[in-house]
C-alpha atoms as a PDB file:
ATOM      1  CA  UNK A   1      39.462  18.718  18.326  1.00  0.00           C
ATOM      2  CA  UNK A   2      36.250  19.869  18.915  1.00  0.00           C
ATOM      3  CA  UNK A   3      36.180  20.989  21.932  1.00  0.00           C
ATOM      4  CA  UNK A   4      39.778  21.980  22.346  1.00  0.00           C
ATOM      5  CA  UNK A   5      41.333  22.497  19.540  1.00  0.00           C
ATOM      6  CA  UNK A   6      43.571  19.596  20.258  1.00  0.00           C
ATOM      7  CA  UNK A   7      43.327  16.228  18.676  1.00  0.00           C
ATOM      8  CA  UNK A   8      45.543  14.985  22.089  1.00  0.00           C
ATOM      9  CA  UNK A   9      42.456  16.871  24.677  1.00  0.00           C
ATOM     10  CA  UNK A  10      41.422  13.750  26.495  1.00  0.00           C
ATOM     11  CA  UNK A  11      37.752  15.063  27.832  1.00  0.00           C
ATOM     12  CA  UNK A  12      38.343  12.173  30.734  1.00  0.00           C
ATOM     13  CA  UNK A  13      41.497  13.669  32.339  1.00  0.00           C
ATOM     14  CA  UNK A  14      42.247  17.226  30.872  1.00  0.00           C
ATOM     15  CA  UNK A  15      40.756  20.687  31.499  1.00  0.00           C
ATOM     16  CA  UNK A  16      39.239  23.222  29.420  1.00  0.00           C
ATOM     17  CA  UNK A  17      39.826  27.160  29.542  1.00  0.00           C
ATOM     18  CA  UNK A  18      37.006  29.290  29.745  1.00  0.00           C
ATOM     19  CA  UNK A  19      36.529  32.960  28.820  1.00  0.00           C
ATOM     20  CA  UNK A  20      37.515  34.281  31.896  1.00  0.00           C
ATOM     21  CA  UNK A  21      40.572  32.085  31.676  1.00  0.00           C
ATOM     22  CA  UNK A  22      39.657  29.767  34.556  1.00  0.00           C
ATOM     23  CA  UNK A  23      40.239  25.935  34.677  1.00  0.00           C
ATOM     24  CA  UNK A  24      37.458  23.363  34.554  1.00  0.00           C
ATOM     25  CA  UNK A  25      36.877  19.996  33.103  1.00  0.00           C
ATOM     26  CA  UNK A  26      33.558  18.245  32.076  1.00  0.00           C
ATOM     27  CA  UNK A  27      31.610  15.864  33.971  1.00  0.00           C
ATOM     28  CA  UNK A  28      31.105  12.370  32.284  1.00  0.00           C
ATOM     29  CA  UNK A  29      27.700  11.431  31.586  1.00  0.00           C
ATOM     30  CA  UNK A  30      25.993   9.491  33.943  1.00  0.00           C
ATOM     31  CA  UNK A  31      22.566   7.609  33.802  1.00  0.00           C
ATOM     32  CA  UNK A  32      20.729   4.924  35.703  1.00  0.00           C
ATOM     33  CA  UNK A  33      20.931   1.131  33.848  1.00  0.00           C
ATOM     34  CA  UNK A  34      17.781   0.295  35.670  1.00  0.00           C
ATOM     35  CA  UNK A  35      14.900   1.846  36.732  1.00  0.00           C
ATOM     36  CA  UNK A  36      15.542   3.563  40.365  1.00  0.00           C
ATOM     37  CA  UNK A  37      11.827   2.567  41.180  1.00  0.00           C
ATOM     38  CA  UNK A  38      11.901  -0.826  39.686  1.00  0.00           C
ATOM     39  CA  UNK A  39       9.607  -1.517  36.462  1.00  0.00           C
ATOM     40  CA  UNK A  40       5.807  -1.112  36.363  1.00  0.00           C
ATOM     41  CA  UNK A  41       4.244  -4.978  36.940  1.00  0.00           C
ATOM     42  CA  UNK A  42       1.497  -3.474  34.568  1.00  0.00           C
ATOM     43  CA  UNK A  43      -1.226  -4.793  37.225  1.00  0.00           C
ATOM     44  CA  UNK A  44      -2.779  -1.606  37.028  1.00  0.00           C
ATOM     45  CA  UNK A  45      -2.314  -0.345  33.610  1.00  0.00           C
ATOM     46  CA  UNK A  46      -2.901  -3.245  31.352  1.00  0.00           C
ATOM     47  CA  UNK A  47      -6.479  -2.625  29.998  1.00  0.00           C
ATOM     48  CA  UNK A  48      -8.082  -6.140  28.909  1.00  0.00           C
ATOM     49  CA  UNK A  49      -9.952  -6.706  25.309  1.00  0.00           C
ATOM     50  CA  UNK A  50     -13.780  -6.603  26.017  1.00  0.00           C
ATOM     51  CA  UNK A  51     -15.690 -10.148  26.205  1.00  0.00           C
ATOM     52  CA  UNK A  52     -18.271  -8.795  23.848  1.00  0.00           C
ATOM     53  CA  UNK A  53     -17.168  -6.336  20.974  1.00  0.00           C
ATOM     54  CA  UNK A  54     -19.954  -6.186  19.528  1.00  0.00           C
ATOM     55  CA  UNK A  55     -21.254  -3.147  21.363  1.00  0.00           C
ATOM     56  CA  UNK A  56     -18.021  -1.142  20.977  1.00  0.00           C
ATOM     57  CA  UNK A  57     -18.362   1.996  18.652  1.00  0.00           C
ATOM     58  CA  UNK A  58     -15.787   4.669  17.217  1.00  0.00           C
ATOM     59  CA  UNK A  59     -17.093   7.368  17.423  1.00  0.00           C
ATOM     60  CA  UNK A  60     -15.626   9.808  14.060  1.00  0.00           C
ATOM     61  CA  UNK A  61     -17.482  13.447  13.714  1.00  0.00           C
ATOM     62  CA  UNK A  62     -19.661  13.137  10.374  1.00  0.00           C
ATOM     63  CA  UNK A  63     -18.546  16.481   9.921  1.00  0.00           C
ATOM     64  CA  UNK A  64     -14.551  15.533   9.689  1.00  0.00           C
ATOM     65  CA  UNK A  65     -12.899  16.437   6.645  1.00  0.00           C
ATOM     66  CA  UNK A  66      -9.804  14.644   7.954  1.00  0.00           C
ATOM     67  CA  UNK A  67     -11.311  11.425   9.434  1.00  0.00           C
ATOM     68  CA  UNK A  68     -13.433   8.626   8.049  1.00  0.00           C
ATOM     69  CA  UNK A  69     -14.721   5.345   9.363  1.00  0.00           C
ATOM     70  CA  UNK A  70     -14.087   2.402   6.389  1.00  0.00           C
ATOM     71  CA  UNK A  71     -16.239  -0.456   5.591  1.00  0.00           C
ATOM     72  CA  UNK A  72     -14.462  -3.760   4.611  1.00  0.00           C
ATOM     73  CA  UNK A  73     -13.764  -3.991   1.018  1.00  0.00           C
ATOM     74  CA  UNK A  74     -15.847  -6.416  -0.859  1.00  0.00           C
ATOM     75  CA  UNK A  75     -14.749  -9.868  -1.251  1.00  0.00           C
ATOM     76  CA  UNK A  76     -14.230 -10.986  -4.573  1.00  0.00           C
ATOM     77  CA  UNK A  77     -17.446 -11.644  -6.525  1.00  0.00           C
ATOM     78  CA  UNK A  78     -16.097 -14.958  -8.631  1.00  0.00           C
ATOM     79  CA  UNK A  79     -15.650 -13.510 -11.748  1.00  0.00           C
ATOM     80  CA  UNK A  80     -13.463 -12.448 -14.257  1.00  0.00           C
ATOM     81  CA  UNK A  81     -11.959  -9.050 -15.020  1.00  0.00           C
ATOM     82  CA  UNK A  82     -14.052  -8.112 -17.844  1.00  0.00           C
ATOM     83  CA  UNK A  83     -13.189  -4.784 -19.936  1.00  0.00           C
ATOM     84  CA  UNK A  84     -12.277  -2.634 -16.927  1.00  0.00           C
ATOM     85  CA  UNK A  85     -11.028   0.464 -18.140  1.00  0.00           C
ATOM     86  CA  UNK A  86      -7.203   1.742 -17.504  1.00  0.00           C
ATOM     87  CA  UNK A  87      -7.295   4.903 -15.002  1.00  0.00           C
ATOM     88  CA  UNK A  88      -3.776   5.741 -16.318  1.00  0.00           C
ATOM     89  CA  UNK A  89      -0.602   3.927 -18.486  1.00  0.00           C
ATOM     90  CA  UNK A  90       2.320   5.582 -16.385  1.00  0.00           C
ATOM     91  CA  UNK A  91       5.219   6.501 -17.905  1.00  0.00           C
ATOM     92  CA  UNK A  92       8.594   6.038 -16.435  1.00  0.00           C
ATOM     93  CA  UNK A  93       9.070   6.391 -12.729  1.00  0.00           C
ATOM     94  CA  UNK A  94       6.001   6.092 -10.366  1.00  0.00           C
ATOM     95  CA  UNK A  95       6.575   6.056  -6.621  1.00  0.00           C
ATOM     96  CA  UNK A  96       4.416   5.345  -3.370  1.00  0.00           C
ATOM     97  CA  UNK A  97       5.254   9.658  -3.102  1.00  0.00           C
ATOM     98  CA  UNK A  98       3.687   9.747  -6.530  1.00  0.00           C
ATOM     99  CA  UNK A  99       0.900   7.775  -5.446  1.00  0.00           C
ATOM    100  CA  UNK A 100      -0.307   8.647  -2.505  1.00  0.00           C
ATOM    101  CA  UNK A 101       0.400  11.990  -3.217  1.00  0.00           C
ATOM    102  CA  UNK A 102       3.286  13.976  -1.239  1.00  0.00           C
ATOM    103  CA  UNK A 103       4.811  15.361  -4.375  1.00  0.00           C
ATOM    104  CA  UNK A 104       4.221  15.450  -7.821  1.00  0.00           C
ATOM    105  CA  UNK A 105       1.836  12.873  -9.381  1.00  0.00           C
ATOM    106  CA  UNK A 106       3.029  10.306 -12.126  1.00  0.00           C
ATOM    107  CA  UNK A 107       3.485  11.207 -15.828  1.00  0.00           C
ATOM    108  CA  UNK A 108       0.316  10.202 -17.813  1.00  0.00           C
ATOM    109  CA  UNK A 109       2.035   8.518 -21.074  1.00  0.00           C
ATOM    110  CA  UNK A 110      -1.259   9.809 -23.266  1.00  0.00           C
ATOM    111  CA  UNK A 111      -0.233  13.453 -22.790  1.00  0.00           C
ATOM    112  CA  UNK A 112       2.994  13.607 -21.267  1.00  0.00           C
ATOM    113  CA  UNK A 113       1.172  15.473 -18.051  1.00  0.00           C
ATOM    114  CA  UNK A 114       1.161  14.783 -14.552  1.00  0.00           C
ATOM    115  CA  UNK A 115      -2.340  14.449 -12.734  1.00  0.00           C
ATOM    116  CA  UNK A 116      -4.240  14.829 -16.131  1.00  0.00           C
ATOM    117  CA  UNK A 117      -6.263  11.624 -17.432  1.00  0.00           C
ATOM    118  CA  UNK A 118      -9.152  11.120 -19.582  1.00  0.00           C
ATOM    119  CA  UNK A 119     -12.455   9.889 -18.178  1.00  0.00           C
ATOM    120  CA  UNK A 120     -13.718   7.561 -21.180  1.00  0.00           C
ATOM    121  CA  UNK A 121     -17.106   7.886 -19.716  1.00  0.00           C
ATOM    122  CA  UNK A 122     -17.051  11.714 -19.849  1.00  0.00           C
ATOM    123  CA  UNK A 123     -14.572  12.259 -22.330  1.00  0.00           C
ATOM    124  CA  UNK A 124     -13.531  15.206 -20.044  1.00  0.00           C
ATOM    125  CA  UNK A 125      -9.929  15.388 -18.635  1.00  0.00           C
ATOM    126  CA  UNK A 126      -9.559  15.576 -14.543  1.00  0.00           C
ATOM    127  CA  UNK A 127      -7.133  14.711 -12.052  1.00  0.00           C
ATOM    128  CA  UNK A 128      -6.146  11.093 -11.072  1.00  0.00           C
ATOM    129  CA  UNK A 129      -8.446  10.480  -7.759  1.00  0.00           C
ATOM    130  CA  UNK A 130     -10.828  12.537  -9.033  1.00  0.00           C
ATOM    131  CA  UNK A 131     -11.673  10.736 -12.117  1.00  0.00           C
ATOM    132  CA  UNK A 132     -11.375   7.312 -10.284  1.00  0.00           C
ATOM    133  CA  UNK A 133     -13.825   8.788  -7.609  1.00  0.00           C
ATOM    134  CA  UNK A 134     -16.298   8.946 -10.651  1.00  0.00           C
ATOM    135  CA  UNK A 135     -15.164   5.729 -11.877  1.00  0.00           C
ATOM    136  CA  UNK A 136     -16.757   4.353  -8.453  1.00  0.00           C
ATOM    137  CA  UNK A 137     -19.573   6.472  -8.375  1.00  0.00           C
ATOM    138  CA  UNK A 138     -20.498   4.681 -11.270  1.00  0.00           C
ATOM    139  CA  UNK A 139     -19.640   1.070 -10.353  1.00  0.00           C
ATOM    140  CA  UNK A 140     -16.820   0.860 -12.556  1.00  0.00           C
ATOM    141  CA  UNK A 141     -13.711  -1.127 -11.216  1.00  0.00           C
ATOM    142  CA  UNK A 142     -10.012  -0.006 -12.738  1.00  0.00           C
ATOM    143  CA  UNK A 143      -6.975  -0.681 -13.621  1.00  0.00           C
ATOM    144  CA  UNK A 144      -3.678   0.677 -13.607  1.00  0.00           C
ATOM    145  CA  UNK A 145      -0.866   0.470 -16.194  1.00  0.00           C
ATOM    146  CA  UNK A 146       2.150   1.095 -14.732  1.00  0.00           C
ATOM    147  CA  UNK A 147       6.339   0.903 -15.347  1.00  0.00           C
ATOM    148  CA  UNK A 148       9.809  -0.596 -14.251  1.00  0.00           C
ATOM    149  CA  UNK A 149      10.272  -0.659 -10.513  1.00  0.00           C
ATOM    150  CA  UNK A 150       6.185   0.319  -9.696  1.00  0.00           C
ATOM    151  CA  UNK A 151       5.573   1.501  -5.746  1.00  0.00           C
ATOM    152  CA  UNK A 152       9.352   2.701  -4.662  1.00  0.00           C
ATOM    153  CA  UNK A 153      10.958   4.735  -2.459  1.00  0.00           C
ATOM    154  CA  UNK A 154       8.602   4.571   1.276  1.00  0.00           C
ATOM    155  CA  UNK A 155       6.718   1.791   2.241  1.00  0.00           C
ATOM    156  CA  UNK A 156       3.573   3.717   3.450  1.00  0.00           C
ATOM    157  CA  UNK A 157       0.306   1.802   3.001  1.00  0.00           C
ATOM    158  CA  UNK A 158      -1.777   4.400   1.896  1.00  0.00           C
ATOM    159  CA  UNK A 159      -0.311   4.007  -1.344  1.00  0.00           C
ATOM    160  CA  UNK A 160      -2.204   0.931  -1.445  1.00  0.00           C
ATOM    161  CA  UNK A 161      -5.213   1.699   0.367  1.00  0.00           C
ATOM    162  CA  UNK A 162      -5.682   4.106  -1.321  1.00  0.00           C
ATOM    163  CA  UNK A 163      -5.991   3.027  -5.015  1.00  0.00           C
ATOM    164  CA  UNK A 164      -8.169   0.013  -3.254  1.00  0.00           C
ATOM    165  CA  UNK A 165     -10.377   2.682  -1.738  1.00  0.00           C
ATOM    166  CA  UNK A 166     -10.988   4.504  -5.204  1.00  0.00           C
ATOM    167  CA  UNK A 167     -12.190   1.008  -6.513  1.00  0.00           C
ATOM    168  CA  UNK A 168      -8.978  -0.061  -8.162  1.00  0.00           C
ATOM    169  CA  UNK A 169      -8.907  -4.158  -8.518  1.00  0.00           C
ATOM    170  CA  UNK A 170      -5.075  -4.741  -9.841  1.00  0.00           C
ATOM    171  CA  UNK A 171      -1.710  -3.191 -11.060  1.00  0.00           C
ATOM    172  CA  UNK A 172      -0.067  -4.444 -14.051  1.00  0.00           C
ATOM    173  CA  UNK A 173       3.495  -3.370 -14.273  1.00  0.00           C
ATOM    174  CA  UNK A 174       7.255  -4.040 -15.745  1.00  0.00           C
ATOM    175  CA  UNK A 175       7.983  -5.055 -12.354  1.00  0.00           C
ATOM    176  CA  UNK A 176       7.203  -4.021  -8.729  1.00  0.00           C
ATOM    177  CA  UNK A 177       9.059  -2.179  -5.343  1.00  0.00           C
ATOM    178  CA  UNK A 178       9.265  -5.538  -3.223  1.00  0.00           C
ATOM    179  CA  UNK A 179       6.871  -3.935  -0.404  1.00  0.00           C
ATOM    180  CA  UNK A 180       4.570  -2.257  -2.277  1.00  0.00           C
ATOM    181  CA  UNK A 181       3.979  -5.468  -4.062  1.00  0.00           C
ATOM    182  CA  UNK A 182       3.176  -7.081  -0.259  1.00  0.00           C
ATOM    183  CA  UNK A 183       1.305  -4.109   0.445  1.00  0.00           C
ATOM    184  CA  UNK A 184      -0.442  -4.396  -2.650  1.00  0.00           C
ATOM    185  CA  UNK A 185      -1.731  -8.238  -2.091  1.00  0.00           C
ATOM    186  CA  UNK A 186      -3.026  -7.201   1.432  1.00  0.00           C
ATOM    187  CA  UNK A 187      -5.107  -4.516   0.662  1.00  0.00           C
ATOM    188  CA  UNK A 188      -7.089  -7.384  -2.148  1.00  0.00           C
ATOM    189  CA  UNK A 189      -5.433  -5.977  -5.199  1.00  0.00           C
ATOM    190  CA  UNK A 190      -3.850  -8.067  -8.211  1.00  0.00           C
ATOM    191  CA  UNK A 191      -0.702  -7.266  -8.580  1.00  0.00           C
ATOM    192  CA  UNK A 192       0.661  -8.619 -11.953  1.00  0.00           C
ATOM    193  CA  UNK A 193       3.459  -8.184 -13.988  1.00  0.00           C
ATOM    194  CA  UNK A 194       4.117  -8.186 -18.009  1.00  0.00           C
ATOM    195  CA  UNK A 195       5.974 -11.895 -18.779  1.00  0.00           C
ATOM    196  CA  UNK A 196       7.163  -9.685 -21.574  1.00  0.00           C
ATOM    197  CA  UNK A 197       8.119  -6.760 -20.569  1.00  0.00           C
ATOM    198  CA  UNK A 198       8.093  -5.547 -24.160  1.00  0.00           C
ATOM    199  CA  UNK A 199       3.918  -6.044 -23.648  1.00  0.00           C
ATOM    200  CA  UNK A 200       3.979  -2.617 -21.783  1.00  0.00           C
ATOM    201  CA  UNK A 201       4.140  -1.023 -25.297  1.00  0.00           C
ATOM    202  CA  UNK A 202       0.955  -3.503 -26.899  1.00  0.00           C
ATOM    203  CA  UNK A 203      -1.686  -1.641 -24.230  1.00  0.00           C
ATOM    204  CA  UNK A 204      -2.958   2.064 -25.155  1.00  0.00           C
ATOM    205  CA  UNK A 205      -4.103   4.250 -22.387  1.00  0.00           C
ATOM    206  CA  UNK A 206      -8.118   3.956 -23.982  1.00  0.00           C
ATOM    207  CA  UNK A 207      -7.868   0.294 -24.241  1.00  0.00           C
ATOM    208  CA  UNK A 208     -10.191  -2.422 -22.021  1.00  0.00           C
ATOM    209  CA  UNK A 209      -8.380  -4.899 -19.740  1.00  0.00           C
ATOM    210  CA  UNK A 210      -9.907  -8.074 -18.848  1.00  0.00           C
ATOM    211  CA  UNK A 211      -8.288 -10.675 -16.968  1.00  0.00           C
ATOM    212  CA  UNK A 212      -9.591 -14.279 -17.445  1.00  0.00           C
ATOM    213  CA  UNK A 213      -9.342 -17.477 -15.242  1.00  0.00           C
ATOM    214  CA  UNK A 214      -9.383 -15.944 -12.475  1.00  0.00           C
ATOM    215  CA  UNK A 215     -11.415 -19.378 -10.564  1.00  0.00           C
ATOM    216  CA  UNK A 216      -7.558 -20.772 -11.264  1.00  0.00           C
ATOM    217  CA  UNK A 217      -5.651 -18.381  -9.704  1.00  0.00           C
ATOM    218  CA  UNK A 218      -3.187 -19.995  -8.400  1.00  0.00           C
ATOM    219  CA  UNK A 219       0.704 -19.850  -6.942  1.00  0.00           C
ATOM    220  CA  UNK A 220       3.028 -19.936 -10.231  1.00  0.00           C
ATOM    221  CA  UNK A 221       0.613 -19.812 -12.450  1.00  0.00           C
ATOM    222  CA  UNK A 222      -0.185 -17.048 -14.828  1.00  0.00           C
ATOM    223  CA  UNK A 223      -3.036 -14.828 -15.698  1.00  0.00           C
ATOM    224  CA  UNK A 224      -4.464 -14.417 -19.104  1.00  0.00           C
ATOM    225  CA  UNK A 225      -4.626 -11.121 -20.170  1.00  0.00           C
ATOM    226  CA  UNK A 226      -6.941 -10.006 -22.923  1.00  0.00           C
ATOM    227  CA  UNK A 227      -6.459  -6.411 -24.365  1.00  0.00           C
ATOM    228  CA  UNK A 228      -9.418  -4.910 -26.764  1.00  0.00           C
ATOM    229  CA  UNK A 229      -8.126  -1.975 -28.019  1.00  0.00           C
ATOM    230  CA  UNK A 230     -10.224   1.415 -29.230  1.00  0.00           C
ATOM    231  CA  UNK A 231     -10.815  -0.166 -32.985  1.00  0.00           C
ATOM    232  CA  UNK A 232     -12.025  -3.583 -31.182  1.00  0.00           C
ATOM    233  CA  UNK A 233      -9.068  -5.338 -32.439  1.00  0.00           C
ATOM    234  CA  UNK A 234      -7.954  -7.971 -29.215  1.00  0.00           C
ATOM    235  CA  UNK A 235      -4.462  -9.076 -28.289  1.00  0.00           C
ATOM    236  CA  UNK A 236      -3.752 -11.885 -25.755  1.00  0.00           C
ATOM    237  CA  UNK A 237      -0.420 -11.594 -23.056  1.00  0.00           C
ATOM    238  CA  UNK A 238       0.514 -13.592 -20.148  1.00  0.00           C
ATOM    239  CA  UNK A 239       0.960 -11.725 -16.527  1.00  0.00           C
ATOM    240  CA  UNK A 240       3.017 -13.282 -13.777  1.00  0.00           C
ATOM    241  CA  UNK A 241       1.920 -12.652 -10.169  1.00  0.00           C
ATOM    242  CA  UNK A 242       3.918 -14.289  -7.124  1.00  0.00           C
ATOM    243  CA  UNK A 243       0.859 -14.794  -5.080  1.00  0.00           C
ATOM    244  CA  UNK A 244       0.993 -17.432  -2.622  1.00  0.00           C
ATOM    245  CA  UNK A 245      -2.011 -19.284  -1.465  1.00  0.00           C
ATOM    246  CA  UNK A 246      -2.471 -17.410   2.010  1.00  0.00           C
ATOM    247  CA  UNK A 247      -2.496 -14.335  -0.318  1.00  0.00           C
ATOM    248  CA  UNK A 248      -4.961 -15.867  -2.703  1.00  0.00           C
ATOM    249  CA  UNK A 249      -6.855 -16.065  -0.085  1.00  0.00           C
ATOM    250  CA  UNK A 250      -6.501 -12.133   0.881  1.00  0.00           C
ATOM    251  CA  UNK A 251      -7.926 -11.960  -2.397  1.00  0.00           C
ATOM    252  CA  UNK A 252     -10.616 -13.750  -2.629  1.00  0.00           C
ATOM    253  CA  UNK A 253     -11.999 -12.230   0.280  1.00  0.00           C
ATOM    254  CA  UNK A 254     -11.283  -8.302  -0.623  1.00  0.00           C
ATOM    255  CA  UNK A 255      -8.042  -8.078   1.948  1.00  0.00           C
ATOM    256  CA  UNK A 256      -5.731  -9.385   4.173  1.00  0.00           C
ATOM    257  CA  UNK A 257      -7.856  -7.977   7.123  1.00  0.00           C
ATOM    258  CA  UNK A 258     -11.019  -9.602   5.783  1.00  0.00           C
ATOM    259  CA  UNK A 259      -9.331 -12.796   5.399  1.00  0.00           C
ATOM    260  CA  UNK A 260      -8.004 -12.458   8.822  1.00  0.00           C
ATOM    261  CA  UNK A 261     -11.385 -11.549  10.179  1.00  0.00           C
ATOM    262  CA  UNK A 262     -13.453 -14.991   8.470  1.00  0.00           C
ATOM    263  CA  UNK A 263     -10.654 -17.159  10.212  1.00  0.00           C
ATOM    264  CA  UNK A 264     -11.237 -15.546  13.615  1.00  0.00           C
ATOM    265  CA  UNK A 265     -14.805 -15.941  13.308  1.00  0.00           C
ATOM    266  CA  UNK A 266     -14.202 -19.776  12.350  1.00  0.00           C
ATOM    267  CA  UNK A 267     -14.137 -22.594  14.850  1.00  0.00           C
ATOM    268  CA  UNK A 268     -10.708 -23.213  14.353  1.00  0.00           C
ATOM    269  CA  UNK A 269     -10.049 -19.238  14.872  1.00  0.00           C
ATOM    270  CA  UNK A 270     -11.835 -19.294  18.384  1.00  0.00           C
ATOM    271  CA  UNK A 271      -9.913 -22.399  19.028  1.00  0.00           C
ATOM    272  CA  UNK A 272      -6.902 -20.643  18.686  1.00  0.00           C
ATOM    273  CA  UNK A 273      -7.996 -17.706  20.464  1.00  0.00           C
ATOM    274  CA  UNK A 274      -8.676 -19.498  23.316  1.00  0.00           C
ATOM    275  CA  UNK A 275      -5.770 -21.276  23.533  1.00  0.00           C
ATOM    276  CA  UNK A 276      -3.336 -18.075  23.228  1.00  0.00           C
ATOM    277  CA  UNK A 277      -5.661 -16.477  26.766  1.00  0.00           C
ATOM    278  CA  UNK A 278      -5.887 -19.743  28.516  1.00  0.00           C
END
């Protein structure tokens, strides 16, 4: 129909009419279902992993505004979650674009805004990764209070890094995106949800959060929560978490790639290392 006009125009048999009202019919595609040269044995384009690493450097321009060489994240220190303030209680929808930013931000439920929070060490109001840029500056881990379906829509990492980066240590929500939940875990970030959903409502945006038992963390087990609110009245909830113990473990040591680096420096990692190139 497209091309002629005719739902019957078979593009294998019939002809077309051009402008000039001549004849012609199209050619069928064609394409090789191999390689005319054969494929590449890789001999000489396989580049082989360094025997020593140590000496390798990336080199990143100091100057970049773009760029930016990472160190590890810390492991976890032992401790509980003690009075760590809330960055932000989100209301409603809140999405990896929301996030790590490609749109608008999330709705602050304190004053109905987007991208307008309260530093409670300033008392000054500032934008979302501003204020938890501060929050680091000052050695101050966070938390963030968040709503049904946390982390939807793309599955892009940064959305975890991110929050990691800007000294974030978990997300309590109503319940999380499946992958940003995973992605959550690897970057070393608690990511816990209300057993009562109806708890969402108990925690103000100016109250403490602290997070006890952590030495016990463990798969199907929950996670006190201990809310001291702006009057210094304290509540108690329970958060669930479907941490398993490899992810525990990612933790523990401040992320999955931490984790993963320990084990290859291990024994049982070189072991295995040497094994897999013979």
């Amino acid at each position: 129909m497209v091309l002629s006009g005719d739902l019957r125009f078979n593009p294998l048999t019939d002809s077309l009419t051009a402008a000039d009202g001549s004849k012609f019919k199209l050619e069928a595609p064609t394409g090789d279902n191999l390689p005319s040269k054969g494929f590449d044995p890789g001999v000489d384009t396989y580049q082989e992993p360094p025997k020593d690493n140590e000496s390798l450097k990336v080199d990143v321009d100091p100057k970049s505004n773009r760029l930016q060489l990472l160190e590890p994240f810390e492991p976890w220190d032992g401790k509980d979650f003690i009075d760590f303030p809330i960055l932000i209680k989100i209301k409603g929808k809140c999405t990896t674009d929301h996030i790590s930013a490609a749109g608008p931000c999330a709705i602050n439920e304190e004053n109905n805004e987007a991208n307008k929070i309260k530093n409670r060490l300033t008392n000054e109001w500032g934008k979302v990764p501003d204020t938890a840029r501060y929050y680091k500056s000052k050695n101050i881990p966070w938390i963030v209070i968040g709503d049904e379906n946390y982390g939807e829509g793309s599955s892009r990492e940064h959305a975890a890094l991110e929050p990691r980066f800007l000294g974030g240590r978990a997300i309590i929500v109503k319940s999380f995106a499946r992958i940003h939940e995973t992605n959550l875990k690897k970057q070393g970030l608690l990511a816990l949800t209300f057993d009562n959903p109806d708890d969402y409502d108990k925690i103000k945006p100016d109250d403490k959060i602290s997070l006890i038992g952590l030495n016990k963390l463990a798969p199907n087990e929950p996670v006190e929560c201990r809310i001291k609110h702006s009057n210094g009245k304290t509540e108690t909830i329970k958060l669930n978490h479907t941490l398993n113990e490899s992810q525990i473990e990612w933790f523990k040591a401040g992320s999955a790639l931490n984790a993963m680096r320990t084990f290859f420096a291990s024994k049982k990692g070189q072991k295995m290392i040497d094994k897999a190139t013979g």
